[in-house]
PDB file of N, CA and C in Angstrom:
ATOM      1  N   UNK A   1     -14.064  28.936  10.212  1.00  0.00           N
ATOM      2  CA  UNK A   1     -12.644  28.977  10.505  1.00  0.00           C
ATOM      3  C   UNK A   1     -11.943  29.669   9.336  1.00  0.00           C
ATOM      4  N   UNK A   2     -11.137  30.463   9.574  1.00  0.00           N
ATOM      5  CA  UNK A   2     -10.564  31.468   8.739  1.00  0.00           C
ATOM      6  C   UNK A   2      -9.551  30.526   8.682  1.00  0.00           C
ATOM      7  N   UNK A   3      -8.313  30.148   7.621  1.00  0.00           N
ATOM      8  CA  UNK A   3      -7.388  29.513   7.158  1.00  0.00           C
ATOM      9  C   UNK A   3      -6.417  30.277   6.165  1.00  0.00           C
ATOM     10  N   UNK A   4      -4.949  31.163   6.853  1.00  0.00           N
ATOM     11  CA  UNK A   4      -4.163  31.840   6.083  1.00  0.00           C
ATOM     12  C   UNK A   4      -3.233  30.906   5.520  1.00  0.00           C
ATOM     13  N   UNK A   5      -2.734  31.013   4.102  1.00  0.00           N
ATOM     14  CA  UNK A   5      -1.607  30.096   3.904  1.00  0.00           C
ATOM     15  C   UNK A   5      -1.037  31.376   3.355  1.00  0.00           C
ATOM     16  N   UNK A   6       0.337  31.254   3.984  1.00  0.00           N
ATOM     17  CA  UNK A   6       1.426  32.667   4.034  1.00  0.00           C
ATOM     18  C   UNK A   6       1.516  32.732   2.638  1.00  0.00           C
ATOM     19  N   UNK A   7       1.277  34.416   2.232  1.00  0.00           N
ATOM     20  CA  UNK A   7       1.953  34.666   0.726  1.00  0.00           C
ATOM     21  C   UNK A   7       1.205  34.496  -0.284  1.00  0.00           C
ATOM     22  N   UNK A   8       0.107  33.793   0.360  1.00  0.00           N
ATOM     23  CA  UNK A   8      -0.708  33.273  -0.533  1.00  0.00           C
ATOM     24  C   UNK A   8      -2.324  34.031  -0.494  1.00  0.00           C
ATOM     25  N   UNK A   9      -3.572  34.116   0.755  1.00  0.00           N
ATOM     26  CA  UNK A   9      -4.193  34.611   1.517  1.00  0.00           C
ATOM     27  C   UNK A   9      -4.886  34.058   2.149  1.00  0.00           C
ATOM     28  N   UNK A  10      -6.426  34.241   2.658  1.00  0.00           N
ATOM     29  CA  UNK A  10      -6.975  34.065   3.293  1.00  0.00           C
ATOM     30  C   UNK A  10      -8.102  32.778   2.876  1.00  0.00           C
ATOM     31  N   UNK A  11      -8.616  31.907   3.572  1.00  0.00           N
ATOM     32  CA  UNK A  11      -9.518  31.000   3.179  1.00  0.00           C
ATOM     33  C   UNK A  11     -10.811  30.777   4.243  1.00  0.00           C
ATOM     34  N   UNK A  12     -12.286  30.648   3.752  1.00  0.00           N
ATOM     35  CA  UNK A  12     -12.645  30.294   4.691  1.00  0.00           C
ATOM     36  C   UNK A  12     -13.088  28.971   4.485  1.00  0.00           C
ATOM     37  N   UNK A  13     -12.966  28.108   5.754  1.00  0.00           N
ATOM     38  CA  UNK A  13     -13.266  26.824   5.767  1.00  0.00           C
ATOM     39  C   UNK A  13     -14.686  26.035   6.490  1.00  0.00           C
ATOM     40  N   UNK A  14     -15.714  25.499   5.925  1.00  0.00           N
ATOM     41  CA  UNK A  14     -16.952  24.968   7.026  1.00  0.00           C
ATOM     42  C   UNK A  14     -16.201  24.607   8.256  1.00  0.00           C
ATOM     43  N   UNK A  15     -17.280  24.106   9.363  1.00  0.00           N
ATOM     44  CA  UNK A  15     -16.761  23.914  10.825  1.00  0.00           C
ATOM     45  C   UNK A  15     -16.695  21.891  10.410  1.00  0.00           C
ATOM     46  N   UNK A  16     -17.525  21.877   9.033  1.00  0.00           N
ATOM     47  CA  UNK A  16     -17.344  20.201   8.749  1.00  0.00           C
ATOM     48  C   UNK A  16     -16.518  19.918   8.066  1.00  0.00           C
ATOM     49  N   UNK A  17     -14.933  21.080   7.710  1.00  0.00           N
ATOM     50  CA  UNK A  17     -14.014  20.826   7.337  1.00  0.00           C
ATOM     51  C   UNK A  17     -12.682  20.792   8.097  1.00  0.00           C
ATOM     52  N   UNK A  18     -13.034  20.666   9.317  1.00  0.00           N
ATOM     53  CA  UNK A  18     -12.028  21.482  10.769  1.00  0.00           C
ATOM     54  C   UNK A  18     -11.709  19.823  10.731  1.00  0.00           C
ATOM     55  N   UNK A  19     -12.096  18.832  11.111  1.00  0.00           N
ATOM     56  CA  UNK A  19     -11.516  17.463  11.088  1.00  0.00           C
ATOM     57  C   UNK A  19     -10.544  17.026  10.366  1.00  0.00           C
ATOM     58  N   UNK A  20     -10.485  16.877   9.080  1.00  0.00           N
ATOM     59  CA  UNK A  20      -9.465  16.683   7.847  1.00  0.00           C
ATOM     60  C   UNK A  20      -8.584  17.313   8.008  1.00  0.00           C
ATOM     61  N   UNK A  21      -9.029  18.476   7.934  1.00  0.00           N
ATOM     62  CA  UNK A  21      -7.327  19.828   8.452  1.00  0.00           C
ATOM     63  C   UNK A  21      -6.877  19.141   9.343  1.00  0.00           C
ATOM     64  N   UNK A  22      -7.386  18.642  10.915  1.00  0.00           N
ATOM     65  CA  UNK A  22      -6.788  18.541  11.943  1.00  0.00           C
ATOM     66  C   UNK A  22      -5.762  17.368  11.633  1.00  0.00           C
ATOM     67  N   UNK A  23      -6.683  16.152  10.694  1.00  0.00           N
ATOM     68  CA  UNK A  23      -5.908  15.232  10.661  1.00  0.00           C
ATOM     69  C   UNK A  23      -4.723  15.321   9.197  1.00  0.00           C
ATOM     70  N   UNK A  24      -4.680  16.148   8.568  1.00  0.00           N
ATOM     71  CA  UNK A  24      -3.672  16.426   7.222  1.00  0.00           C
ATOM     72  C   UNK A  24      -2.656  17.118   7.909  1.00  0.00           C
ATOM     73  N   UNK A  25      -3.165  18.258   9.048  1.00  0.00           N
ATOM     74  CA  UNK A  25      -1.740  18.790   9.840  1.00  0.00           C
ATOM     75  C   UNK A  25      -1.046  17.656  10.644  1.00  0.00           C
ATOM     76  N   UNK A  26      -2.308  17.190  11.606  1.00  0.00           N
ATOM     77  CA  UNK A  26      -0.982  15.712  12.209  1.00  0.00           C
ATOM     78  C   UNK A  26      -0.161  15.146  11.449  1.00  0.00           C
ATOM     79  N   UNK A  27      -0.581  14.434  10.294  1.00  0.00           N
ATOM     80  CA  UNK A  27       0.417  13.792   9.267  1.00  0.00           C
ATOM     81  C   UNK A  27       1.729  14.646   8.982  1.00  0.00           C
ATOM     82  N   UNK A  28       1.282  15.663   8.439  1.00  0.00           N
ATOM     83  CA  UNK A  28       2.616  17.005   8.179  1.00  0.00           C
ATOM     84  C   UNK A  28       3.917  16.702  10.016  1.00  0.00           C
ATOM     85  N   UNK A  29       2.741  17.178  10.444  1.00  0.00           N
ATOM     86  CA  UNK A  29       3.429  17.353  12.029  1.00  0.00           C
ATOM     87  C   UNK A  29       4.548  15.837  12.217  1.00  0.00           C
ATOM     88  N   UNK A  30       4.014  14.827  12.190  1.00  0.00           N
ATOM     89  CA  UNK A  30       4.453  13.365  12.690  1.00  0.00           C
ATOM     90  C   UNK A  30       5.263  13.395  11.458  1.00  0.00           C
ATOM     91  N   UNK A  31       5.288  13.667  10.409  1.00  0.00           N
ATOM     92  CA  UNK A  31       6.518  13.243   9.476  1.00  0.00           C
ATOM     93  C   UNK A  31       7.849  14.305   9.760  1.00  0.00           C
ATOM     94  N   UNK A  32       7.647  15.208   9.802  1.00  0.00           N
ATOM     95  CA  UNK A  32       8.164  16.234  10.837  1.00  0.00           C
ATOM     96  C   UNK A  32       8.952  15.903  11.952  1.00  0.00           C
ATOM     97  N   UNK A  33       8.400  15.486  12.787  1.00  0.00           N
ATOM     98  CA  UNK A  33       8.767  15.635  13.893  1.00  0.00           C
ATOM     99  C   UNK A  33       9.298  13.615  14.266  1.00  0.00           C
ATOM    100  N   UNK A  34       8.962  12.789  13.087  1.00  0.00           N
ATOM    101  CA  UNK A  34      10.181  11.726  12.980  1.00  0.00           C
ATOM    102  C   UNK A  34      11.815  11.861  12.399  1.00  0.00           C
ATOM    103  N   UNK A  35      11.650  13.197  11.715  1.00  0.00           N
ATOM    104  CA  UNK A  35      12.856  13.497  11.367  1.00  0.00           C
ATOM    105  C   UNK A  35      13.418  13.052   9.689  1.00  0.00           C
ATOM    106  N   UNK A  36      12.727  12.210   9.272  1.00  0.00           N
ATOM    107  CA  UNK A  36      12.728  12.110   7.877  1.00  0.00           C
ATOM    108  C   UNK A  36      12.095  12.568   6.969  1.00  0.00           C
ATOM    109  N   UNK A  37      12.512  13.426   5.765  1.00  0.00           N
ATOM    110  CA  UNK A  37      11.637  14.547   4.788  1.00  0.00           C
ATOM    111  C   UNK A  37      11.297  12.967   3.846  1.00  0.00           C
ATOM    112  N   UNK A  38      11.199  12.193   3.584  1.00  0.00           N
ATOM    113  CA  UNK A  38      10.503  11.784   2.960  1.00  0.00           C
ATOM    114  C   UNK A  38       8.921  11.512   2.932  1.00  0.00           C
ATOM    115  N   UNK A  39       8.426  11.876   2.561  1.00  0.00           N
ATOM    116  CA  UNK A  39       6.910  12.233   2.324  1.00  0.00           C
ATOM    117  C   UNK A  39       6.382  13.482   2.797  1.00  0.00           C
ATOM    118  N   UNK A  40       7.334  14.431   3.227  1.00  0.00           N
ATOM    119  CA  UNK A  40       6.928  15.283   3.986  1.00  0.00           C
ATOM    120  C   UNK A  40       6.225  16.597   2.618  1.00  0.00           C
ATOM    121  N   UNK A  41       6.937  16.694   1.399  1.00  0.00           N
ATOM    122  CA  UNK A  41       6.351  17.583   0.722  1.00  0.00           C
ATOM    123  C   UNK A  41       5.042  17.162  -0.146  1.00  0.00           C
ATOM    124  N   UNK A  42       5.020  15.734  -0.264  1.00  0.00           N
ATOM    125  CA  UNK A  42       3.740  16.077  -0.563  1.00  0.00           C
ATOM    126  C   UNK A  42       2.530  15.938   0.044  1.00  0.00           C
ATOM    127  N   UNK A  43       2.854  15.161   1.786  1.00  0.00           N
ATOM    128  CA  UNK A  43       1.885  16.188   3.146  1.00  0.00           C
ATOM    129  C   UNK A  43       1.567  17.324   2.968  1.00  0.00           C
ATOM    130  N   UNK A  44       2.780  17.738   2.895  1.00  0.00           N
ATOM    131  CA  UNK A  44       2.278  19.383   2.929  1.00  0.00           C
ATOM    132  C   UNK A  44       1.475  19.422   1.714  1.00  0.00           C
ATOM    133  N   UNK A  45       1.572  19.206   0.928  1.00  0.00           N
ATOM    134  CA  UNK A  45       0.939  20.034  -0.406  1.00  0.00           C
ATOM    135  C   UNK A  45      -0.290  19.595  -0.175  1.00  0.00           C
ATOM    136  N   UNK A  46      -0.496  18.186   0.186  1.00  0.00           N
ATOM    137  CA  UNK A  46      -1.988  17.859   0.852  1.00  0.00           C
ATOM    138  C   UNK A  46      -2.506  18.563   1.463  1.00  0.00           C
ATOM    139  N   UNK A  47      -1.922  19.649   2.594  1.00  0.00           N
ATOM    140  CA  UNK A  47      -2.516  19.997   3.261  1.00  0.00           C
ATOM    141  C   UNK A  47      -3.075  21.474   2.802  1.00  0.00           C
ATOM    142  N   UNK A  48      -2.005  21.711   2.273  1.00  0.00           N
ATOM    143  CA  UNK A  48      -2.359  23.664   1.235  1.00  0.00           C
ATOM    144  C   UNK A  48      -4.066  23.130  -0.166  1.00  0.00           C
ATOM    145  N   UNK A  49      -3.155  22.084  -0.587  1.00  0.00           N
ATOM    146  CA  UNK A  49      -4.772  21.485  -1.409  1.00  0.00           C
ATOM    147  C   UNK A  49      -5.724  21.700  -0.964  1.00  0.00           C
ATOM    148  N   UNK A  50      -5.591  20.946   0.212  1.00  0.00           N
ATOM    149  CA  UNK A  50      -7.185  20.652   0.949  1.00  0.00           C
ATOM    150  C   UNK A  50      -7.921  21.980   1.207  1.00  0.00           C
ATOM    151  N   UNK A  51      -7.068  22.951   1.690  1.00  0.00           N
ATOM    152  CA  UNK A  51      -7.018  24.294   2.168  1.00  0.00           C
ATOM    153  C   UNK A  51      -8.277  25.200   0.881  1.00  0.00           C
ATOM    154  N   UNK A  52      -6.887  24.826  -0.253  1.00  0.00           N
ATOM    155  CA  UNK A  52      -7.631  26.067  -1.264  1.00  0.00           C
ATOM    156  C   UNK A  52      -8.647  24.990  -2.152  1.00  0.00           C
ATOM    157  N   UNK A  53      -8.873  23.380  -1.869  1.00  0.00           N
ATOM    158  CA  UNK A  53     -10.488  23.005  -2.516  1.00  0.00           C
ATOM    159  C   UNK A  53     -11.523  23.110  -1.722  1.00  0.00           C
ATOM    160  N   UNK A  54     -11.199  23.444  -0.279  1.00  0.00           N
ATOM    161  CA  UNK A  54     -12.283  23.278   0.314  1.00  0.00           C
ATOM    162  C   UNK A  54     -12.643  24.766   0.566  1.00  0.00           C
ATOM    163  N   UNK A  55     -11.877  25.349   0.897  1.00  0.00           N
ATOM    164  CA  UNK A  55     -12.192  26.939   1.115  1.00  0.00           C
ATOM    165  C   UNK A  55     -12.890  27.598   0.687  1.00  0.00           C
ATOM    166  N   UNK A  56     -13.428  28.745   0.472  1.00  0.00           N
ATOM    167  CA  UNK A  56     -13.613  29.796  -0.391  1.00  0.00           C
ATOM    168  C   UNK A  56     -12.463  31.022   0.596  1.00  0.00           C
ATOM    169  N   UNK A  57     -12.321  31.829  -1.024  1.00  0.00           N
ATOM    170  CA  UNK A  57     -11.354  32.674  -0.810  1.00  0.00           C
ATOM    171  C   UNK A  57     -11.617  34.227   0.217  1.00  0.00           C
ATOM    172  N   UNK A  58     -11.319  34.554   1.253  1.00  0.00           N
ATOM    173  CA  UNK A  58     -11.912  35.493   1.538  1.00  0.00           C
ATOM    174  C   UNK A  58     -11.230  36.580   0.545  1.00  0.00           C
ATOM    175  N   UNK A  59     -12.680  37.808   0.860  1.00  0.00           N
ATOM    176  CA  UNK A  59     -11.824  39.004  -0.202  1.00  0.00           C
ATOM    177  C   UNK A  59     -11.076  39.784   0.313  1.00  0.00           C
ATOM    178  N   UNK A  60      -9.993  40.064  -0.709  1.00  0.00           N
ATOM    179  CA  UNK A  60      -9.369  41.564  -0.321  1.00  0.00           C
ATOM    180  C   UNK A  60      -9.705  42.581   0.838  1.00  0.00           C
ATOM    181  N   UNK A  61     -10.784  42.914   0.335  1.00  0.00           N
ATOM    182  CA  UNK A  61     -11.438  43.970   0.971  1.00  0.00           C
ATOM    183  C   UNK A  61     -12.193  43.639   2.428  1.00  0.00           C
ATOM    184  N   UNK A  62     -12.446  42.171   2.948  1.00  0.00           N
ATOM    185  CA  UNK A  62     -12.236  41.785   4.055  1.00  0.00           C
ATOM    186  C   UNK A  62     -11.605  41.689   5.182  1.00  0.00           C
ATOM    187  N   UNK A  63     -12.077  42.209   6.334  1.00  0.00           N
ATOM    188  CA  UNK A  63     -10.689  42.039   7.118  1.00  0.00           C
ATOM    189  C   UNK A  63     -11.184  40.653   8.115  1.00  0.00           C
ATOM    190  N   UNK A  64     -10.290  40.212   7.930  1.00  0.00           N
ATOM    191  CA  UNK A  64     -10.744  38.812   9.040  1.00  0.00           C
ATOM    192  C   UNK A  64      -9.812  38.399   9.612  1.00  0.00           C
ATOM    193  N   UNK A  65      -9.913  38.210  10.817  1.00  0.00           N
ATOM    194  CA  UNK A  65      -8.356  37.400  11.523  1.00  0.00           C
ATOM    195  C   UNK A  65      -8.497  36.254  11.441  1.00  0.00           C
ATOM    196  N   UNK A  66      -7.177  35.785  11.099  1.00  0.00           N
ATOM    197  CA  UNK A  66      -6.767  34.167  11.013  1.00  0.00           C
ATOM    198  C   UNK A  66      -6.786  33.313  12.167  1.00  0.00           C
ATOM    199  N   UNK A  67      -7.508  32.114  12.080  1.00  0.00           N
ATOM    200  CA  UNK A  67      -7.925  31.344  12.935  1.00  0.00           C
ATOM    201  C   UNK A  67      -6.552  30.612  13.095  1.00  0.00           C
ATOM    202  N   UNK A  68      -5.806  30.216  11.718  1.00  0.00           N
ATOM    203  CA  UNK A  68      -4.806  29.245  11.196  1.00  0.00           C
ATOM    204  C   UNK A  68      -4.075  30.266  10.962  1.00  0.00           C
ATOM    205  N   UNK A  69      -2.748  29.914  10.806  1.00  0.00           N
ATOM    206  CA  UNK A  69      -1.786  30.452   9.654  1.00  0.00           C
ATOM    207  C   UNK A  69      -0.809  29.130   9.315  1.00  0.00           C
ATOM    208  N   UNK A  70      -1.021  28.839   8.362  1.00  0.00           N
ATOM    209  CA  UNK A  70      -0.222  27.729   7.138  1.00  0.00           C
ATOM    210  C   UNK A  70       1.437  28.397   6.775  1.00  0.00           C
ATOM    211  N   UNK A  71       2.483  27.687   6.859  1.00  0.00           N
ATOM    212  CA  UNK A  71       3.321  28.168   6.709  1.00  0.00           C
ATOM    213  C   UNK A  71       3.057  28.414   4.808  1.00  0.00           C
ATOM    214  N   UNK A  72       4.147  28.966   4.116  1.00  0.00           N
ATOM    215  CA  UNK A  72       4.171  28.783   2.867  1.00  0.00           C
ATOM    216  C   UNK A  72       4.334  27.971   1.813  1.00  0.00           C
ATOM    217  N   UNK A  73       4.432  27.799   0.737  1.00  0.00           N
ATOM    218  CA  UNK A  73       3.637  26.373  -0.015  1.00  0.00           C
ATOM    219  C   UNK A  73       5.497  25.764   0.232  1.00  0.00           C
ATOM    220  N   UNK A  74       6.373  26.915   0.068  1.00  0.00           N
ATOM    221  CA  UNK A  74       7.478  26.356  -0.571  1.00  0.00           C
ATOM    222  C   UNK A  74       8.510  26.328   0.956  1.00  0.00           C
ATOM    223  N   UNK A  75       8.062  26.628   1.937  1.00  0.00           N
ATOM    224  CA  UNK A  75       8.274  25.758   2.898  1.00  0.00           C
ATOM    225  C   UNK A  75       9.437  24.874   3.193  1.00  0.00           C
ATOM    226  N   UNK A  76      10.876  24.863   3.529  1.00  0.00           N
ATOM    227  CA  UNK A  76      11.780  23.519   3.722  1.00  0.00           C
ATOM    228  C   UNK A  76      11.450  22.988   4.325  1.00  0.00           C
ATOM    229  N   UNK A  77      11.678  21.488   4.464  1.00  0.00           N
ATOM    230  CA  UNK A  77      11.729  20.460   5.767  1.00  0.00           C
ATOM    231  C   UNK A  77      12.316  21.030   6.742  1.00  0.00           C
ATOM    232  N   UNK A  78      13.252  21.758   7.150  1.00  0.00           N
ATOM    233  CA  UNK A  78      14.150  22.318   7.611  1.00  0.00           C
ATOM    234  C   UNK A  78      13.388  23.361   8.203  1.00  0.00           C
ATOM    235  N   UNK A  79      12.891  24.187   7.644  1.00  0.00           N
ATOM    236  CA  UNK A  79      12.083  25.252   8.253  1.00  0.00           C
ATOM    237  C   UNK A  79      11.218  24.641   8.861  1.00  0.00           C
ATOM    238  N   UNK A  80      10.279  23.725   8.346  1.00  0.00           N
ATOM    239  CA  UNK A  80       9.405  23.128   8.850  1.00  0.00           C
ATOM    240  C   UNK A  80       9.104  22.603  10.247  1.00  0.00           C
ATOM    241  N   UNK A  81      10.178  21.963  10.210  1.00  0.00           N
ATOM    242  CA  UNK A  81      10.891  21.390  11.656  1.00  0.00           C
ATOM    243  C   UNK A  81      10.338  22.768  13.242  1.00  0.00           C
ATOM    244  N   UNK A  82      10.420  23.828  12.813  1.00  0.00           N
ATOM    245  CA  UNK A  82       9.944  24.803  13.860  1.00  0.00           C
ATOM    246  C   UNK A  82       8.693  25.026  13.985  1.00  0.00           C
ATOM    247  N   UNK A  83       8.520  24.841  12.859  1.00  0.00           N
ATOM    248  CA  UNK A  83       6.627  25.059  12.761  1.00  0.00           C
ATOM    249  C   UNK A  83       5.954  24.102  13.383  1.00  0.00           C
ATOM    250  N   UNK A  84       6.043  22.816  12.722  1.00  0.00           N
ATOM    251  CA  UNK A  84       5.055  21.542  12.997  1.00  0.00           C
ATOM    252  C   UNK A  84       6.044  20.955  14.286  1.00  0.00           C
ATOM    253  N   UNK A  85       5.467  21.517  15.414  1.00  0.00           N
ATOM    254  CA  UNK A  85       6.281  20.932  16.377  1.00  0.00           C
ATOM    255  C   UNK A  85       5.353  20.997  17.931  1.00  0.00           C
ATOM    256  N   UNK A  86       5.316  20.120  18.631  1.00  0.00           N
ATOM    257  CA  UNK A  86       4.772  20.084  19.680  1.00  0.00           C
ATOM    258  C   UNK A  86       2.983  19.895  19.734  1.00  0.00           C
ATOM    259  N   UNK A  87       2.300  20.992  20.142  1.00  0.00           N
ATOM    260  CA  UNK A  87       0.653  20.603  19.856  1.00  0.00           C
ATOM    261  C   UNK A  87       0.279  20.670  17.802  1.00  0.00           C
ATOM    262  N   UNK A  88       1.467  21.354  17.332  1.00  0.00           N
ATOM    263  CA  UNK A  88       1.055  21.764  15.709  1.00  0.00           C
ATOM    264  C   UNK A  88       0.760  22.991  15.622  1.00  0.00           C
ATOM    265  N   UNK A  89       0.065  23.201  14.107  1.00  0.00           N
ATOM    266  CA  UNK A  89      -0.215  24.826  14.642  1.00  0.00           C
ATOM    267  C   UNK A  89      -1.361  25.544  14.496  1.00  0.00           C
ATOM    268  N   UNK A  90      -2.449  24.109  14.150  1.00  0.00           N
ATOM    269  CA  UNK A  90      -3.862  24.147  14.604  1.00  0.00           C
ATOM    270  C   UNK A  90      -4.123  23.916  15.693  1.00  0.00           C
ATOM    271  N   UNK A  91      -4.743  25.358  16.326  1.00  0.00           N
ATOM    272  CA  UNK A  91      -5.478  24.817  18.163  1.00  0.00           C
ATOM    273  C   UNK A  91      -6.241  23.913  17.902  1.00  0.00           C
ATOM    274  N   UNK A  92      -6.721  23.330  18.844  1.00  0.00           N
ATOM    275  CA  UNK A  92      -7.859  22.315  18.995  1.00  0.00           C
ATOM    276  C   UNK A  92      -8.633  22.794  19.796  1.00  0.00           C
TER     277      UNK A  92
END
């Protein structure tokens, strides 16, 4: 699974790391989508973490399409609100 976090680049992730993502985006998503930013930034940052410890970086010189795209680290609640909304913005 290829994993973009905007601005930032490309990651690739094992298929035995696709679970955790799924469940670090729900959390993001459900704090989100209760409407209160409290805890919501450092969800997120959980979730960009998880991203770039588990990953390896794809290269430059790679071209790979994104399976994911991660909004950006710095991200508002506010912005957020469009993103993490409905199924999320990991397919399943």
């Amino acid at each position: 699974m290829i994993v973009r976090i905007s601005g930032e680049g490309q990651y690739r992730l094992g298929e035995g790391e696709a679970q955790r993502l799924y469940e670090l985006e729900n959390g993001v998503a459900g704090i989100v989508e209760g409407g209160s930013e409290d805890g919501f930034a450092s969800a997120f940052a959980e979730l960009l973490d998880y991203v770039r410890a588990k990953g390896k970086v794809v290269a430059d010189d790679e071209i790979e399409t994104s399976d994911v795209i991660l909004p950006p680290s710095d991200i508002s609640f506010e912005e957020a609100s469009s993103e993490f909304t409905g199924e999320g913005l990991i397919p399943d």
